[in-house]
Each structure stands twice: as C-alpha cells, then as structure tokens.
C-alpha atoms as a PDB file:
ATOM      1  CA  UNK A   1     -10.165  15.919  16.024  1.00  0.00           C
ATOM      2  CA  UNK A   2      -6.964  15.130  13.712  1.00  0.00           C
ATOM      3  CA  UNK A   3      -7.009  17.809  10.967  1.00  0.00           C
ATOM      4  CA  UNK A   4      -4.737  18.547   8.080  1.00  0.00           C
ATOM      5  CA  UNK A   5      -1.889  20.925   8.743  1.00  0.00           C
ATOM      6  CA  UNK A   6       1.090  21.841   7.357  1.00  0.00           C
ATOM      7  CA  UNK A   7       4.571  22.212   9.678  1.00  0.00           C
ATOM      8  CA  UNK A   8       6.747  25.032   9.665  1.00  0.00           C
ATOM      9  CA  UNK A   9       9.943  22.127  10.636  1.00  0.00           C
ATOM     10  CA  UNK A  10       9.614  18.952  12.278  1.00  0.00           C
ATOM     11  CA  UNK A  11      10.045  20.561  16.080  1.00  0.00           C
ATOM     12  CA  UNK A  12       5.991  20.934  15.629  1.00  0.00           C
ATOM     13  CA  UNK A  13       5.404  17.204  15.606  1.00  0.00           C
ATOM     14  CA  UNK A  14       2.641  16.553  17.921  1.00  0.00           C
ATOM     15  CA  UNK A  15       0.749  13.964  19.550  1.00  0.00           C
ATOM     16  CA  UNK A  16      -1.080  11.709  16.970  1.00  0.00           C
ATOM     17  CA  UNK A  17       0.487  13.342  13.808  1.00  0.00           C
ATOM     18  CA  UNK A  18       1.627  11.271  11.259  1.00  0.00           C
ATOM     19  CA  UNK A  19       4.036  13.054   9.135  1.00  0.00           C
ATOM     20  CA  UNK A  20       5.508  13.058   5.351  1.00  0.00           C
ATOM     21  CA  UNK A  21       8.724  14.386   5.329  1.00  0.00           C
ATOM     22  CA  UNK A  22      10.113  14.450   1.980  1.00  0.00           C
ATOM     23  CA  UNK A  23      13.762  14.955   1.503  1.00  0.00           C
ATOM     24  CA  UNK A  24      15.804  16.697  -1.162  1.00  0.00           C
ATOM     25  CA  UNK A  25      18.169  14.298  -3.751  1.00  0.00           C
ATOM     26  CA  UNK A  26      20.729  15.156  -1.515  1.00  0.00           C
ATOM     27  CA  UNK A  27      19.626  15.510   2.367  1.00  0.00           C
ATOM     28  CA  UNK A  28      20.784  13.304   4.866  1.00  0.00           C
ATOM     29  CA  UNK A  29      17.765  11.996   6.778  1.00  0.00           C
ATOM     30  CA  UNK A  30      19.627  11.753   9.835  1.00  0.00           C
ATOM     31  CA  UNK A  31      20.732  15.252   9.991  1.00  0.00           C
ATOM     32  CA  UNK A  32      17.074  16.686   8.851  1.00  0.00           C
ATOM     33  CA  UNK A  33      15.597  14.723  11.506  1.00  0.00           C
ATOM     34  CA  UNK A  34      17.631  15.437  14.838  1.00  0.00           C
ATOM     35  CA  UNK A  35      15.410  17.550  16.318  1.00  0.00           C
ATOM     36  CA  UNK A  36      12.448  15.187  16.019  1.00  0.00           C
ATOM     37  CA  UNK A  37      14.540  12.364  17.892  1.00  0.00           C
ATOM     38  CA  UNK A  38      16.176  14.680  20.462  1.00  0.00           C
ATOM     39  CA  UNK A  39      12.556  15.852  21.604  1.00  0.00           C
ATOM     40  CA  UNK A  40      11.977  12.538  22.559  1.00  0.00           C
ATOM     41  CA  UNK A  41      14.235  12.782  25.486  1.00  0.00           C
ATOM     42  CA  UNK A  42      12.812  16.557  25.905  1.00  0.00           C
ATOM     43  CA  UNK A  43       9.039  15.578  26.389  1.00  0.00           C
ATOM     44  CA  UNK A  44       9.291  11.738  27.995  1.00  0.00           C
ATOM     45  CA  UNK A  45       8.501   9.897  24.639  1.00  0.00           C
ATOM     46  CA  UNK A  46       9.924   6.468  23.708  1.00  0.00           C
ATOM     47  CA  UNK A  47      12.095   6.675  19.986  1.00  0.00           C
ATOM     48  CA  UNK A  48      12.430   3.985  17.661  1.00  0.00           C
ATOM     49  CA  UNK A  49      13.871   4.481  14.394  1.00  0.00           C
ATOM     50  CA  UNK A  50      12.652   2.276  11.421  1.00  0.00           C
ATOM     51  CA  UNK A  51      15.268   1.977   8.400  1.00  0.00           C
ATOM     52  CA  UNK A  52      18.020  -0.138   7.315  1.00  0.00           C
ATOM     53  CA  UNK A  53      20.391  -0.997  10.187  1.00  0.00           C
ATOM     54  CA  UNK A  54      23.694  -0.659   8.735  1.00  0.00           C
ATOM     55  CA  UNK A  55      22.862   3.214   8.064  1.00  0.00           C
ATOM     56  CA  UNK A  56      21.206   4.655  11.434  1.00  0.00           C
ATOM     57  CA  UNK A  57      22.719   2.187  14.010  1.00  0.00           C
ATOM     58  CA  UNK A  58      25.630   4.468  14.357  1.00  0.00           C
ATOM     59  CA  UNK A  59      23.652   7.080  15.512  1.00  0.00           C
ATOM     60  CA  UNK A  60      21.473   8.253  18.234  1.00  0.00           C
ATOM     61  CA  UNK A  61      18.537   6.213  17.937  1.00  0.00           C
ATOM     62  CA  UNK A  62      17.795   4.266  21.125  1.00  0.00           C
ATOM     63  CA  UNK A  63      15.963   1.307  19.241  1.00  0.00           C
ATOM     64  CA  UNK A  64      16.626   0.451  15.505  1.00  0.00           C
ATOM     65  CA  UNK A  65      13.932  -1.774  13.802  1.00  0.00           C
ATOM     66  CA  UNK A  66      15.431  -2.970  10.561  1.00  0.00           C
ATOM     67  CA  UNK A  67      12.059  -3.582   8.039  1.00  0.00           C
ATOM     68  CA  UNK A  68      14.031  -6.547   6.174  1.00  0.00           C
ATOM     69  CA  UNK A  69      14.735  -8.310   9.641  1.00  0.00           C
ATOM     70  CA  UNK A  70      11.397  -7.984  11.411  1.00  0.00           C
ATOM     71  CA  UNK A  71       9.435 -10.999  12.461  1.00  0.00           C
ATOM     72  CA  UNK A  72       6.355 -10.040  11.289  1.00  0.00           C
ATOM     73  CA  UNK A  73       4.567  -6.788   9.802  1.00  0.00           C
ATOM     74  CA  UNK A  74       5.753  -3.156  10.726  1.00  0.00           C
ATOM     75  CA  UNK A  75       2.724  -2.228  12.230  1.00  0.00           C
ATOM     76  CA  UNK A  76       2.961  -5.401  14.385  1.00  0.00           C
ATOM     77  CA  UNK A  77       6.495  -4.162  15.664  1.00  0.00           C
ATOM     78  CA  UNK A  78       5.708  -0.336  16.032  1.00  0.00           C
ATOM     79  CA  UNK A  79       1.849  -1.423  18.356  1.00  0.00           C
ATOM     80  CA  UNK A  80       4.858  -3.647  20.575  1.00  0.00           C
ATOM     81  CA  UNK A  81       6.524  -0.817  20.863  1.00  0.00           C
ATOM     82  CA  UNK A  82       3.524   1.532  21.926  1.00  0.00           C
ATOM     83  CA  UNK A  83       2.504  -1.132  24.443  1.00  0.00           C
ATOM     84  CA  UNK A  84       5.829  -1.437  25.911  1.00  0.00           C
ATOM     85  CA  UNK A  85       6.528   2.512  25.926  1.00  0.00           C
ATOM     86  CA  UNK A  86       3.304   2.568  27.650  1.00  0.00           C
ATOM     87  CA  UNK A  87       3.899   0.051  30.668  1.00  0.00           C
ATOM     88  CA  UNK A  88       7.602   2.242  31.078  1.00  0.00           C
ATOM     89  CA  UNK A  89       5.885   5.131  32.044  1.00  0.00           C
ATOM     90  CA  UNK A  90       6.719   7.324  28.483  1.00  0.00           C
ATOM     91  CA  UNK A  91       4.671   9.478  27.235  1.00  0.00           C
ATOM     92  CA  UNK A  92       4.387   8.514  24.033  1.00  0.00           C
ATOM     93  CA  UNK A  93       5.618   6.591  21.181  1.00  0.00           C
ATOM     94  CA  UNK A  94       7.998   8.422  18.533  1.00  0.00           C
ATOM     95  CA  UNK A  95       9.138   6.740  15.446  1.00  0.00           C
ATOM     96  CA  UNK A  96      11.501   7.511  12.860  1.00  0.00           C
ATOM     97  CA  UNK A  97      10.711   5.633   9.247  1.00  0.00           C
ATOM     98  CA  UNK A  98      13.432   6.370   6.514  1.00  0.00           C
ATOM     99  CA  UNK A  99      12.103   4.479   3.505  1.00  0.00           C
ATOM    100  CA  UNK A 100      14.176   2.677   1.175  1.00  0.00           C
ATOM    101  CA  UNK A 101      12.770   0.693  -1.971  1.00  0.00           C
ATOM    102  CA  UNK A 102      14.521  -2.716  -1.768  1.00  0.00           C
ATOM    103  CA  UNK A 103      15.366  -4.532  -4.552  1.00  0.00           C
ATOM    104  CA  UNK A 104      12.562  -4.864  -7.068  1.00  0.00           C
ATOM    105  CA  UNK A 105      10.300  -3.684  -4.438  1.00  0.00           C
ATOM    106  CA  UNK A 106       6.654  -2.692  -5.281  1.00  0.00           C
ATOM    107  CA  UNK A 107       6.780   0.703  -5.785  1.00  0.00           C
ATOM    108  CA  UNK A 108       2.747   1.758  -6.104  1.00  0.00           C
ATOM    109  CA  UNK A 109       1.411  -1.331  -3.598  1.00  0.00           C
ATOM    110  CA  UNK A 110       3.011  -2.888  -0.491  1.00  0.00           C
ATOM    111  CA  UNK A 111       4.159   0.955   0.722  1.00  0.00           C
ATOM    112  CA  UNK A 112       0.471   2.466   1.001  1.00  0.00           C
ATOM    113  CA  UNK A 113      -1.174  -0.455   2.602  1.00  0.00           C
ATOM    114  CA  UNK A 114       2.029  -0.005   4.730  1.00  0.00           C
ATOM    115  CA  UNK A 115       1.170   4.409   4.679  1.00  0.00           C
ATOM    116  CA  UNK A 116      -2.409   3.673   5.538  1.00  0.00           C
ATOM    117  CA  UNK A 117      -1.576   0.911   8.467  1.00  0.00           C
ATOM    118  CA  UNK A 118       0.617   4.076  10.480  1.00  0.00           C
ATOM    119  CA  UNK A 119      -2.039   6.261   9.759  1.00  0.00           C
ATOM    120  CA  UNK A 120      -4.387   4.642  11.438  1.00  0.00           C
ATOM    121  CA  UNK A 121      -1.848   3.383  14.356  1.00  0.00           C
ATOM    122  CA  UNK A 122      -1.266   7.313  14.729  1.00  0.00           C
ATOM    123  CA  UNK A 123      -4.807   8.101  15.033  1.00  0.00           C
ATOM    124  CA  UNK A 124      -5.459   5.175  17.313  1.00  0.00           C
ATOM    125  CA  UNK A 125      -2.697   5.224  19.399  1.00  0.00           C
ATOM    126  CA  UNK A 126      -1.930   8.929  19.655  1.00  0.00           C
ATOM    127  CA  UNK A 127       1.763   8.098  18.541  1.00  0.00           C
ATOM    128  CA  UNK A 128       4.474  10.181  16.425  1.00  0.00           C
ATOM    129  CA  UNK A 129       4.874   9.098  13.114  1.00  0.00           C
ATOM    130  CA  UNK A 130       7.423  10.926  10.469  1.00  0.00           C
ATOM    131  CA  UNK A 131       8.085   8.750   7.587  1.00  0.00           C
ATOM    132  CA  UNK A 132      10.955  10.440   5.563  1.00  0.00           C
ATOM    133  CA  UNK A 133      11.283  10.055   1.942  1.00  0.00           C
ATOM    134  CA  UNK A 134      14.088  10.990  -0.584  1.00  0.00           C
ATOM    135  CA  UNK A 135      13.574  12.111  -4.225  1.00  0.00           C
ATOM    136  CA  UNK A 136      16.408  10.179  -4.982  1.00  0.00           C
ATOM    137  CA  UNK A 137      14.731   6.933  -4.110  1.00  0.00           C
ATOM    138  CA  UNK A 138      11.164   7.589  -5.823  1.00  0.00           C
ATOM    139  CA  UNK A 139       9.427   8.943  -9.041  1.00  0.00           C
ATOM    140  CA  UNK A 140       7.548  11.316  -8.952  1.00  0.00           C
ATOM    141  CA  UNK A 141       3.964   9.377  -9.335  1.00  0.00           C
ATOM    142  CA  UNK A 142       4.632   7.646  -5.751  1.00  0.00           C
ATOM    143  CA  UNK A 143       5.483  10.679  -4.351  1.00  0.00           C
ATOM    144  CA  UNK A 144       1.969  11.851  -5.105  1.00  0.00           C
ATOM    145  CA  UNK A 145       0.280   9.012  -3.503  1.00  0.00           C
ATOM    146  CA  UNK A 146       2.762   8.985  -0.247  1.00  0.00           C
ATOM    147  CA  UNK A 147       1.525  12.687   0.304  1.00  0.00           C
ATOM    148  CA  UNK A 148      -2.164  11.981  -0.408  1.00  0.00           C
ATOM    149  CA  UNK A 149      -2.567   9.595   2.546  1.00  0.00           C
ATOM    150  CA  UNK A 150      -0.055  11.382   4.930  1.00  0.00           C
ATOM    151  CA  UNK A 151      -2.754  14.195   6.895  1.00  0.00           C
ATOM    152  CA  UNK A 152       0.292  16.013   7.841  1.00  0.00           C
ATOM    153  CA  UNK A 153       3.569  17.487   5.747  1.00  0.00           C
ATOM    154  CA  UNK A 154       6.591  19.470   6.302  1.00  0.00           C
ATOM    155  CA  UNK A 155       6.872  22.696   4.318  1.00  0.00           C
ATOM    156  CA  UNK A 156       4.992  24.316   1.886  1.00  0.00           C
ATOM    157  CA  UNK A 157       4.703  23.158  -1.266  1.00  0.00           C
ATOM    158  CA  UNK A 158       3.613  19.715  -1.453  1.00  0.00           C
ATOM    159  CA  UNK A 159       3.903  17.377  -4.748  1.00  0.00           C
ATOM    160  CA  UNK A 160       0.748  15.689  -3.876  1.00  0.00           C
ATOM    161  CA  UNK A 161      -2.102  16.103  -6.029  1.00  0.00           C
ATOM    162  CA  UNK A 162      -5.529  18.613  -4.159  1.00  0.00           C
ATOM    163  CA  UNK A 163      -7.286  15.903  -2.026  1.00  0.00           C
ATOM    164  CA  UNK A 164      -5.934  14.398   1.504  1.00  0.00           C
ATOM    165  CA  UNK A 165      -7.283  10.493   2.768  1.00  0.00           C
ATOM    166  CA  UNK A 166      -6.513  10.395   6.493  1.00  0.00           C
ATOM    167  CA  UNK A 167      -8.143   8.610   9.910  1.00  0.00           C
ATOM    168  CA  UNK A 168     -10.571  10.197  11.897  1.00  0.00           C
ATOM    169  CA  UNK A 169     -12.135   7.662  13.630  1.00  0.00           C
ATOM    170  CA  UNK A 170     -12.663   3.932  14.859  1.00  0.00           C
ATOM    171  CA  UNK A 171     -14.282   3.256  11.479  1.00  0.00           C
ATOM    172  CA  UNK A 172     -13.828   6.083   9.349  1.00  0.00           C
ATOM    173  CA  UNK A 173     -11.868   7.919   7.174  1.00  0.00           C
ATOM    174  CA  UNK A 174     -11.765  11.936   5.716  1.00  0.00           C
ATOM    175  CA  UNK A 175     -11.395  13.252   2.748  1.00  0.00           C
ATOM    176  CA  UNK A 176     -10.617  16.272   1.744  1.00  0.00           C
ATOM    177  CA  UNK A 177      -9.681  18.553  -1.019  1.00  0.00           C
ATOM    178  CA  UNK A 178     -10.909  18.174  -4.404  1.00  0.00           C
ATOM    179  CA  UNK A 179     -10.341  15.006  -6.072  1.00  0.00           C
ATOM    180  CA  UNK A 180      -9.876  15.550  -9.977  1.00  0.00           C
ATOM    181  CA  UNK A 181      -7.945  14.021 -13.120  1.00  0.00           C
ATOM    182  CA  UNK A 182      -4.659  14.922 -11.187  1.00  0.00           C
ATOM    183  CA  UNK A 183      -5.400  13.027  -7.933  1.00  0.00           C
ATOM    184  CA  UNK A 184      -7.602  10.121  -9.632  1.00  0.00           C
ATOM    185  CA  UNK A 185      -5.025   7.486  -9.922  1.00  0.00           C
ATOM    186  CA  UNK A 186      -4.066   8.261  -6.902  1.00  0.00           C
ATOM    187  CA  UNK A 187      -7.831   8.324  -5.053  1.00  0.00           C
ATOM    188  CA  UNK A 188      -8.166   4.849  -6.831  1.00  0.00           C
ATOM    189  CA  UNK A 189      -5.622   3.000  -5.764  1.00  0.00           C
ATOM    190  CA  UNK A 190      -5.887   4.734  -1.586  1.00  0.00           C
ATOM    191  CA  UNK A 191      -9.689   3.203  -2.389  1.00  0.00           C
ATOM    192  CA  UNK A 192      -8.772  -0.136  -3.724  1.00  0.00           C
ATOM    193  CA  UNK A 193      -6.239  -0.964  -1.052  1.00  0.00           C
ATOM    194  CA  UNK A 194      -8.532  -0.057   1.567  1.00  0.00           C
ATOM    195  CA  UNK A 195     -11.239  -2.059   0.219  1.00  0.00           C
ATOM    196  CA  UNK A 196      -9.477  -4.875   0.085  1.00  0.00           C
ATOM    197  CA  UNK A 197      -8.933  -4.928   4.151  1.00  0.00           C
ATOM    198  CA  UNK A 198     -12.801  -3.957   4.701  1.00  0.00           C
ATOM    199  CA  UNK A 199     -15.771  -4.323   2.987  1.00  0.00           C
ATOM    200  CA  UNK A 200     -17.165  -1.454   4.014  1.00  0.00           C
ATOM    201  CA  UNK A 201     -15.117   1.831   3.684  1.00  0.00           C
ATOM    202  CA  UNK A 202     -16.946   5.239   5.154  1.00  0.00           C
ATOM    203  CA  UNK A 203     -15.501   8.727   4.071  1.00  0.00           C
ATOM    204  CA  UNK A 204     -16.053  11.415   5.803  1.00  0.00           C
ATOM    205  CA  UNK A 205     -16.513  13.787   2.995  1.00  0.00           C
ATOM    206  CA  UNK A 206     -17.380  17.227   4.842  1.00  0.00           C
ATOM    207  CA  UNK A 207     -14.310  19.133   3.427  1.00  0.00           C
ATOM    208  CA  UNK A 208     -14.446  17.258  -0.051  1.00  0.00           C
ATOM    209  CA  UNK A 209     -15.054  19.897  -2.155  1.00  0.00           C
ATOM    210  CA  UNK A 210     -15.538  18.416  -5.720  1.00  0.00           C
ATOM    211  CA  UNK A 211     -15.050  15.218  -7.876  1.00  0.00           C
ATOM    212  CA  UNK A 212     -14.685  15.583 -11.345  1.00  0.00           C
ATOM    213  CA  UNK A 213     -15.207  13.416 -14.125  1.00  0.00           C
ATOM    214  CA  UNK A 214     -12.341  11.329 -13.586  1.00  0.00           C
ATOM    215  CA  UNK A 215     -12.610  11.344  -9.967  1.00  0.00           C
ATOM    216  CA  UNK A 216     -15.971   9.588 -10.244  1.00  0.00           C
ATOM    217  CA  UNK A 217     -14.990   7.059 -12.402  1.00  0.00           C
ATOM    218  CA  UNK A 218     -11.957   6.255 -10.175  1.00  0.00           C
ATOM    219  CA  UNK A 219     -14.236   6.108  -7.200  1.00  0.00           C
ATOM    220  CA  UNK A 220     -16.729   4.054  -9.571  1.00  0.00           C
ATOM    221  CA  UNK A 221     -14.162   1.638 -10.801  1.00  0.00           C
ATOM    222  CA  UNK A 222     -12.578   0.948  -6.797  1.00  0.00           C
ATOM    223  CA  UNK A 223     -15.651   0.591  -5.431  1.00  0.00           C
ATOM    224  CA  UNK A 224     -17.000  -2.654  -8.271  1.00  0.00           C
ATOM    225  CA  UNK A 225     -12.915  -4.153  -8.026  1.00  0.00           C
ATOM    226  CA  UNK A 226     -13.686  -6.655  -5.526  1.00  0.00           C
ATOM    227  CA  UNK A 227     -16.847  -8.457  -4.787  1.00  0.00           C
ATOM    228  CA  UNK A 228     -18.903  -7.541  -1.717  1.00  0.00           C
ATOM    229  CA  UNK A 229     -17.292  -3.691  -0.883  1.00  0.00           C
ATOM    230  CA  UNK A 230     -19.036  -0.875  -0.648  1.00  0.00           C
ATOM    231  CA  UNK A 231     -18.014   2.410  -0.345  1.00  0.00           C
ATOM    232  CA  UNK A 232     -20.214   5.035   2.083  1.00  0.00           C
ATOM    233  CA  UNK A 233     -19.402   8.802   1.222  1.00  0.00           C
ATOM    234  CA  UNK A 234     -21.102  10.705   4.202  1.00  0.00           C
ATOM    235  CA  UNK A 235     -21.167  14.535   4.383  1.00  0.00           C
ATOM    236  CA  UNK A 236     -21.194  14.752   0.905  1.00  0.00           C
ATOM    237  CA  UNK A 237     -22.328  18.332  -0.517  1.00  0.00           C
ATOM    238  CA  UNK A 238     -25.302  19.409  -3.069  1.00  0.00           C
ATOM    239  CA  UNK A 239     -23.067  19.717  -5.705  1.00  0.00           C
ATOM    240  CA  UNK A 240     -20.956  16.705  -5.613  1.00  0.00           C
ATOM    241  CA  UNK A 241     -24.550  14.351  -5.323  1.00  0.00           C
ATOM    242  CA  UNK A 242     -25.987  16.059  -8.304  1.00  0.00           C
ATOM    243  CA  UNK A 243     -22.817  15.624 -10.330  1.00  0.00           C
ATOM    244  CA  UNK A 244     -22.727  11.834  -9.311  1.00  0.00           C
ATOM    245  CA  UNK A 245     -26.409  11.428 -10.578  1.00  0.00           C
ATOM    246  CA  UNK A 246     -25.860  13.102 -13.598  1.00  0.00           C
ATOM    247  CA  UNK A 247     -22.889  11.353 -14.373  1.00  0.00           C
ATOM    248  CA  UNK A 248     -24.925   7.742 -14.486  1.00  0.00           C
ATOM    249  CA  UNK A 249     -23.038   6.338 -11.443  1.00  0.00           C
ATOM    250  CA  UNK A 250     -26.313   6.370  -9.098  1.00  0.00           C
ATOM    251  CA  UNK A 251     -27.183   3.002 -10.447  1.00  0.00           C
ATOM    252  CA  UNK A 252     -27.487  -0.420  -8.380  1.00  0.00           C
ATOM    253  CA  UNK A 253     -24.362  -1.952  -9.850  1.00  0.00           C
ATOM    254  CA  UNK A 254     -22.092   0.649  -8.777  1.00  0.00           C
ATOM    255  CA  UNK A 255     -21.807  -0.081  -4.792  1.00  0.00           C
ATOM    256  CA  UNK A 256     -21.418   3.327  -3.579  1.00  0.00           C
ATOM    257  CA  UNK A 257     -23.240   5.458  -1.369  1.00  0.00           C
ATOM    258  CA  UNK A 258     -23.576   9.115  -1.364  1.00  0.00           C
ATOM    259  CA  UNK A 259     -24.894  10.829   1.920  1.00  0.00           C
ATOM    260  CA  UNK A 260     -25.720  14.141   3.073  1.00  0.00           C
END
C-alpha cells in the first residue's frame, strides 16, 4: 500500500511514487534532477520530461512533452506514454515535470486538478512521477497546497501545512495528518476540486488524527459547494466523530458522512 514518506535525494524514487520536489530560488532543475533521469537507463524505465521545450530539449531527456503544445490534457499524454513504454518492453514509466506558471496562469486551480490527475496516474499505473517546483516561480500559499496532495517529498522540512491527500485505491483517497486552521484552505480547495470530478469522494481517514474548528467548516463548506456530492470519511476516530457532532455539522443539509 502507497504510504507517505519522505526521501533522503531523489535516487530513492520508486515504483508508484509521485514526488514534490521543491527547488531553491536559485537551483537549476536540470542539474538537481540528473540522477532521477539517468536511473532510467539504470533500471529499464521509459523517461519523458514535461516542461517548456526551449529549456530541457538541449539536454538528456529522451522525450520532451512541451504542456503549451500538447494536443490534449497532460494526463492524456503521460497514460500514452505508459501504454507505449509498456508494449516496448520498459519497465516502467518515469517522468520529469518542471512547472512553470504561464502567463496569467491560475495559480490556486488548473495546477491541483492537474497535482491530483498524476497522483492518481501514479497510483494506478505504478509510474514515476517528480514534479519539480521553484520558489522563484510560486508564493508561498501554492506551495502549501502542491505539498498537501503530493504523498511523497524530498528532504526534510516541508512548507506544507500537517495533513497529506493522496490515492490509495480504485475509488479512494487517504488522509492523513491533522487538518487545522493552517491546512484548511488548503483541505478545501483539494475537496472542492475533487468533488467537482465525482460525486462521491471517500477518505480514508485511518491516520487523520484531528480536525479542528476550521477544518470542519472547510470540510462543511466543500462538501454543500456543488449540488449532488457527498463526501464519505471512513476510518474516522472517536474523537474526531464527537467533535463533528458537537460542532452542529451532523445535520441532513451538510452531505457528509463520518464512519468508523
């Protein structure tokens, strides 16, 4: 089962890990990453890199996919690429995203529906996702949400607020952590962007260890944004029901469902 970890440097990569790499305001994503690409060759795995073209052409990267050029979505292009690394005999799929806001790009949207669609290609698929992104390129807010839906990060000190939303199976997701007013904006909008994909959304809440006030209320306020969702909390612990009921959110027009 996919857990969160924490790598020492990207050489620990492994099968099914998706990745968030984050980069210093002045680190060159092509030199922090050459060990991750070079293993490819190492281990039998196909590697594409995904970033602008004009920037990583030049370098080693067998297969460039250029976001502003594709025909179609990302995840569309990288599941090609799986199938087709897959009927060549590789071992895997490997791939490279340096992300670049483009001009007036949404900066708190488009990305984590983008985040969440590799997540759940990595869990599915069993592929190698690192998505790299420089401090130089986002505020500090976005950083926060790119970590909270990445299961896996390199080094140890992460920006992202206490709780983790990654894939664990066909129709599920985990979360864990503890999900306060640090992480509630955050929570929220992971909630809202999956609910408007499914109506149903089940969380896998086994290693959540609290919501607090604010949590609640962003879990609340996700759950009633569009009509018809639901969200399914299964797992959920003594404590965190309790606080829920006491709160005033057990009521019918909140559609949310706590399980133990």
């Amino acid at each position: 089962m996919r857990t969160r970890r924490v790598l020492p440097t990207l050489d620990a990569v492994d099968i099914g890990d998706h990745v968030c790499h984050l980069l210093g305001r002045t680190d060159d994503v092509v030199d922090r990453s050459r060990a991750f690409v070079a293993d490819g060759a190492l281990h039998g795995d196909k590697v594409v890199i995904v970033g602008p073209a004009p920037r990583t052409r030049s370098e080693f990267a067998p297969l460039v996919l250029d976001p502003a050029r594709l025909q179609g979505s990302l995840l569309s292009a990288v599941r090609r690429e799986a199938a087709v690394a897959d009927r060549e005999g590789f071992r895997s799929l490997r791939v490279l995203r340096h992300v670049v806001p483009g001009p007036g790009a949404d900066r708190s949207g488009g990305w984590l529906r983008s985040e969440l669609d590799l997540e759940e290609f990595a869990a599915d698929t069993g592929a190698m996702v690192v998505c790299a992104y420089s401090s130089a390129d986002w505020d500090l807010p976005v950083l926060q949400q790119i970590m909270c839906v990445h299961p896996h990060h390199v080094g140890s000190r992460p920006v992202s607020p206490a709780f983790r939303v990654y894939r664990t199976e066909q129709e599920g997701w985990t979360v864990t952590g503890t999900v306060d007013s640090d992480g509630a904006v955050a929570f929220g909008t992971v909630l809202r962007t999956l609910l408007a994909h499914t109506p149903t959304v089940r969380l896998r809440c086994q290693t959540l260890e609290f919501l607090d006030a604010a949590g609640m209320s962003a879990l609340a306020d996700a759950a009633r944004h569009l009509p018809d969702r639901k969200v399914v909390l299964e797992g959920t612990n003594e404590t965190v029901r309790l606080a829920w009921k006491l709160s005033g959110f057990a009521v019918p027009d909140v559609p949310v469902v706590m399980a133990p």
